[in-house]
Protein backbone atom coordinates (compact mmCIF):
# COMPACT_ATOMS: atom_id res chain seq x y z
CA UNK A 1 -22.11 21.44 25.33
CA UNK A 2 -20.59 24.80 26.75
CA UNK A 3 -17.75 26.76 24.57
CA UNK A 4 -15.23 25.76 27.05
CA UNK A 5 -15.91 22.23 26.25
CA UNK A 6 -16.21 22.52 22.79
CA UNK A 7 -12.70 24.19 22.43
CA UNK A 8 -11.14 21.40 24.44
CA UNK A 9 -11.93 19.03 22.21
CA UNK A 10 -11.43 20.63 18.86
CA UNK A 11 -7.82 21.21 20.24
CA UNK A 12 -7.75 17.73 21.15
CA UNK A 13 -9.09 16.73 17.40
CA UNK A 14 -6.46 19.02 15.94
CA UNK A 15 -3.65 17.16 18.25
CA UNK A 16 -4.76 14.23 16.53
CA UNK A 17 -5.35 14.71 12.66
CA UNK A 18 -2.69 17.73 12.65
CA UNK A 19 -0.10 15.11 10.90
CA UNK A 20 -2.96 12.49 9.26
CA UNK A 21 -2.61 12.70 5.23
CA UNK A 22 -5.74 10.75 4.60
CA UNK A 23 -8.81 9.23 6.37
CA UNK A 24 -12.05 7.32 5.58
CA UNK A 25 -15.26 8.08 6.60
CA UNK A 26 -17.77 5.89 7.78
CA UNK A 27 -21.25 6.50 9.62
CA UNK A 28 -21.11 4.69 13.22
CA UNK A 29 -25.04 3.51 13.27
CA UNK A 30 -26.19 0.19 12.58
CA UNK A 31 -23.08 -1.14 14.14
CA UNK A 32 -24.23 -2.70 17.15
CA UNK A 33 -21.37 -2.65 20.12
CA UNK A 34 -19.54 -6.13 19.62
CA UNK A 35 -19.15 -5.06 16.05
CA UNK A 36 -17.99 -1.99 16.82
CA UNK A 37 -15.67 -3.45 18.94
CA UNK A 38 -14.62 -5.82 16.85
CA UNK A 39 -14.35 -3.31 14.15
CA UNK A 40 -11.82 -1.33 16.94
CA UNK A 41 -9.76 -3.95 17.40
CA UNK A 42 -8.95 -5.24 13.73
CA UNK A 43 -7.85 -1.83 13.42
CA UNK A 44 -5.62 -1.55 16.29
CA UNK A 45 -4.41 -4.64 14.90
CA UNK A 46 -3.19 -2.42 11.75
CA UNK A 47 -1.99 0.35 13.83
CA UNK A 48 -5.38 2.35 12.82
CA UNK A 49 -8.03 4.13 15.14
CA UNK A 50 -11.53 5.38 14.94
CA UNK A 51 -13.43 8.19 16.28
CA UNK A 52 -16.61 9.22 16.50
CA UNK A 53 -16.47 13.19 15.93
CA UNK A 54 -19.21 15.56 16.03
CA UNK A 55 -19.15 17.48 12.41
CA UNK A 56 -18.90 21.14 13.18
CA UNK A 57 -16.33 20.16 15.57
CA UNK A 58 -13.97 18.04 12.63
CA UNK A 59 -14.60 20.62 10.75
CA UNK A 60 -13.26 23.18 13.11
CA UNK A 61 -10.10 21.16 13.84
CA UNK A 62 -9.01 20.57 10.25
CA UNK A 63 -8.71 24.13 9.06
CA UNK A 64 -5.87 25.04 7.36
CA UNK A 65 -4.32 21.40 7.71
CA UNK A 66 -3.75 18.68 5.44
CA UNK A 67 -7.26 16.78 6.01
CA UNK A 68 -8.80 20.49 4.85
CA UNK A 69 -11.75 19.66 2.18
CA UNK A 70 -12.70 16.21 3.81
CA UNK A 71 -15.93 17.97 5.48
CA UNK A 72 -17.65 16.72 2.62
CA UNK A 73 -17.90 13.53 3.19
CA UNK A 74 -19.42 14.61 6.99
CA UNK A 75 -23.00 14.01 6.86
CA UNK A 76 -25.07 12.92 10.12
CA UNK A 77 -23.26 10.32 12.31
CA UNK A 78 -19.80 10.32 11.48
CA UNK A 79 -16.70 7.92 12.45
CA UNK A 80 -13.02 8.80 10.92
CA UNK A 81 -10.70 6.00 10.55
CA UNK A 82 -7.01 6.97 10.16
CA UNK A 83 -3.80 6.04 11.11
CA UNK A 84 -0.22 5.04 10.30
CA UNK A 85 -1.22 2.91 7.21
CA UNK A 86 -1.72 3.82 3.66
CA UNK A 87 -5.34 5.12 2.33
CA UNK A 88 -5.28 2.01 0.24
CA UNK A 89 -4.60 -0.50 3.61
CA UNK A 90 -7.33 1.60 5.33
CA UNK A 91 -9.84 1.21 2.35
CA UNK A 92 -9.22 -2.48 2.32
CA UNK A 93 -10.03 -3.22 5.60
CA UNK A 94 -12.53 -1.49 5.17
CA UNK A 95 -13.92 -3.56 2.59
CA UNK A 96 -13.53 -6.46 4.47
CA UNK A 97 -15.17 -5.33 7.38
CA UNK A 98 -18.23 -4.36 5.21
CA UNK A 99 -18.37 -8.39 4.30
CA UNK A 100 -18.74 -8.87 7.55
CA UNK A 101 -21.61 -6.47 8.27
CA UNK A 102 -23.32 -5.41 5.98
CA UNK A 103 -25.23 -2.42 7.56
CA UNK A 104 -21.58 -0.54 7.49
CA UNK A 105 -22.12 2.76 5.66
CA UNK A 106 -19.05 3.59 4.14
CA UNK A 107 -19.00 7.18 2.88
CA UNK A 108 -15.63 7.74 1.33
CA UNK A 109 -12.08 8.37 1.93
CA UNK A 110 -9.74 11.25 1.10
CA UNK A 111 -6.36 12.05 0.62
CA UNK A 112 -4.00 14.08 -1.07
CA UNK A 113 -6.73 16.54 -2.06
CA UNK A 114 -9.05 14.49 -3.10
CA UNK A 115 -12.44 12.99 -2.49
CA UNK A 116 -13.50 9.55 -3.09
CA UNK A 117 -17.01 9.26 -2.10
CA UNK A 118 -19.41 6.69 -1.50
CA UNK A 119 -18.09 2.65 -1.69
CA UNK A 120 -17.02 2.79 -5.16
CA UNK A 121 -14.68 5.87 -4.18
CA UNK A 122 -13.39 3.44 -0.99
CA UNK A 123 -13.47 0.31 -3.56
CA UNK A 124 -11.23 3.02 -5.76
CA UNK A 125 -9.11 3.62 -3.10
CA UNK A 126 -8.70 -0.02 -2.30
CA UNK A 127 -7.26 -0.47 -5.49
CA UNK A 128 -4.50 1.93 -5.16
CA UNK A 129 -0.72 0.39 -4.41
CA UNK A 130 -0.02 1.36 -1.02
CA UNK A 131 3.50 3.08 -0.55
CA UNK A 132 5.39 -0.20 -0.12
CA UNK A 133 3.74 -1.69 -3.43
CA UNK A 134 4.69 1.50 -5.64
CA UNK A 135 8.06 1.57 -4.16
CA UNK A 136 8.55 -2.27 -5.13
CA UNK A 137 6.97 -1.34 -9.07
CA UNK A 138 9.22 1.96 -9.42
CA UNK A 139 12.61 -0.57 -7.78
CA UNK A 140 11.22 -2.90 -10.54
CA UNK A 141 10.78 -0.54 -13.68
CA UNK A 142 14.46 0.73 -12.40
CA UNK A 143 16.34 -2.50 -12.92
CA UNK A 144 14.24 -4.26 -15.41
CA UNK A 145 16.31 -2.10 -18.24
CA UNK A 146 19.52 -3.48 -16.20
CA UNK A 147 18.10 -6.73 -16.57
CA UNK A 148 17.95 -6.86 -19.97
CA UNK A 149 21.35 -5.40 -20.81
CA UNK A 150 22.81 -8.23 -18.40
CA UNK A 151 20.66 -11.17 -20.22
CA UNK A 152 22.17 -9.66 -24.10
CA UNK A 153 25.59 -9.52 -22.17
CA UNK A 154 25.26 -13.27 -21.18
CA UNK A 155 23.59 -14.43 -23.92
CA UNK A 156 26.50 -14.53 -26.40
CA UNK A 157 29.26 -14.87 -23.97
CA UNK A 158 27.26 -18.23 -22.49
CA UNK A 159 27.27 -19.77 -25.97
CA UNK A 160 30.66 -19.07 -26.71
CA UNK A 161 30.97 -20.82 -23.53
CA UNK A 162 29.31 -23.82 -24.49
CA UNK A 163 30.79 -24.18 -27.92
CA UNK A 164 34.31 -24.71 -26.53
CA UNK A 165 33.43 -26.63 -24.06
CA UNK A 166 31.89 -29.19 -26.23
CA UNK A 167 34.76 -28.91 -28.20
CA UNK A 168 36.88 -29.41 -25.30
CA UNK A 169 35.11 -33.08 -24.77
CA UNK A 170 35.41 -34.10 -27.99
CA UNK A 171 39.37 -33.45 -28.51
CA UNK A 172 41.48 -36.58 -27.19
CA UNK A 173 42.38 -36.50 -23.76
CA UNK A 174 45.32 -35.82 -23.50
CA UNK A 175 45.09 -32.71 -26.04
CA UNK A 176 46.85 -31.29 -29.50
CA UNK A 177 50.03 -32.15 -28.34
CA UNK A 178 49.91 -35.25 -26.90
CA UNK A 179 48.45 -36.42 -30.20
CA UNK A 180 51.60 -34.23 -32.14
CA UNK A 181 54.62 -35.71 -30.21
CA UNK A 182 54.01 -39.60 -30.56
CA UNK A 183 55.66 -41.51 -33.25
CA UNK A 184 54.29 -44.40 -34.82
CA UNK A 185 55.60 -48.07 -33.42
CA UNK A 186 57.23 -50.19 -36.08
């Protein structure tokens, strides 16, 4: 592959993972083509791609962005899922894809500065709330206090409630005074 070449597509790699916070690696062989097409399309289904990328080359186009320190996981054949999902989403399809074929290599994932390596790091990873699921548990913590303080609010004022109304069904119908103003036939 000439220089020329080889700068075209490390631009064209940079283009690409210049805004990506976190990718998984996986190695491409052993994945005949219907499962690697299959594999493609569950995860344009999720708004995810996959490349193949030659090493030196991902290397080259990471430098000094946010995927910087993911080289690690590049070891012979190498395919980078990414995309507009979490790490966590990623890592779980993932997983599920590995059911399916078992000769998937999974070599790890990384984001936010960190390396998970091997299928326990992407079985880590899977395990992770993904950014809808940790805004939904911070939303909870948040208002469970609130919660509370509402429910010891209500609590009292609801059986104060339910005192005088069972003393309301209990008095005569037509109340203390209708009782009060009647005199007694002789």
């Amino acid at each position: 592959m000439s220089k020329k070449v080889k700068n075209l597509i490390t631009a064209e790699m940079t283009k690409r993972f210049g805004e990506v916070e976190g990718v998984a690696v996986i190695s491409p062989t052993g994945i005949n083509g219907n499962q690697n097409h299959g594999l493609r399309r569950k995860l344009r289904e999720n708004k995810l791609r996959m490349t193949v990328v030659k090493n030196t080359l991902a290397r080259r186009a990471v430098e000094g962005k946010k995927l910087a320190g993911f080289d690690k996981l590049l070891s012979g054949p190498s395919a980078l899922v990414y995309g507009e999902a979490s790490i966590a989403a990623i890592a779980r399809l993932l997983l599920d894809a590995k059911k399916d074929n078992d000769k998937l290599e999974l070599r790890g994932a990384f984001f936010d500065g960190e390396i998970y390596a091997g299928q326990e790091g992407i079985e880590t990873a899977s395990k992770l709330p993904t950014r809808e699921e940790a805004i939904g548990n911070i939303v909870g913590a948040i208002l469970g206090p609130g919660r509370k303080l509402a429910a010891a609010l209500k609590g009292p004022g609801g059986q104060l409630g339910g005192i005088l109304k069972a003393i309301e069904e209990k008095a005569p119908k037509g109340g203390p005074e209708a009782g009060a103003g009647e005199t007694p036939a002789a």
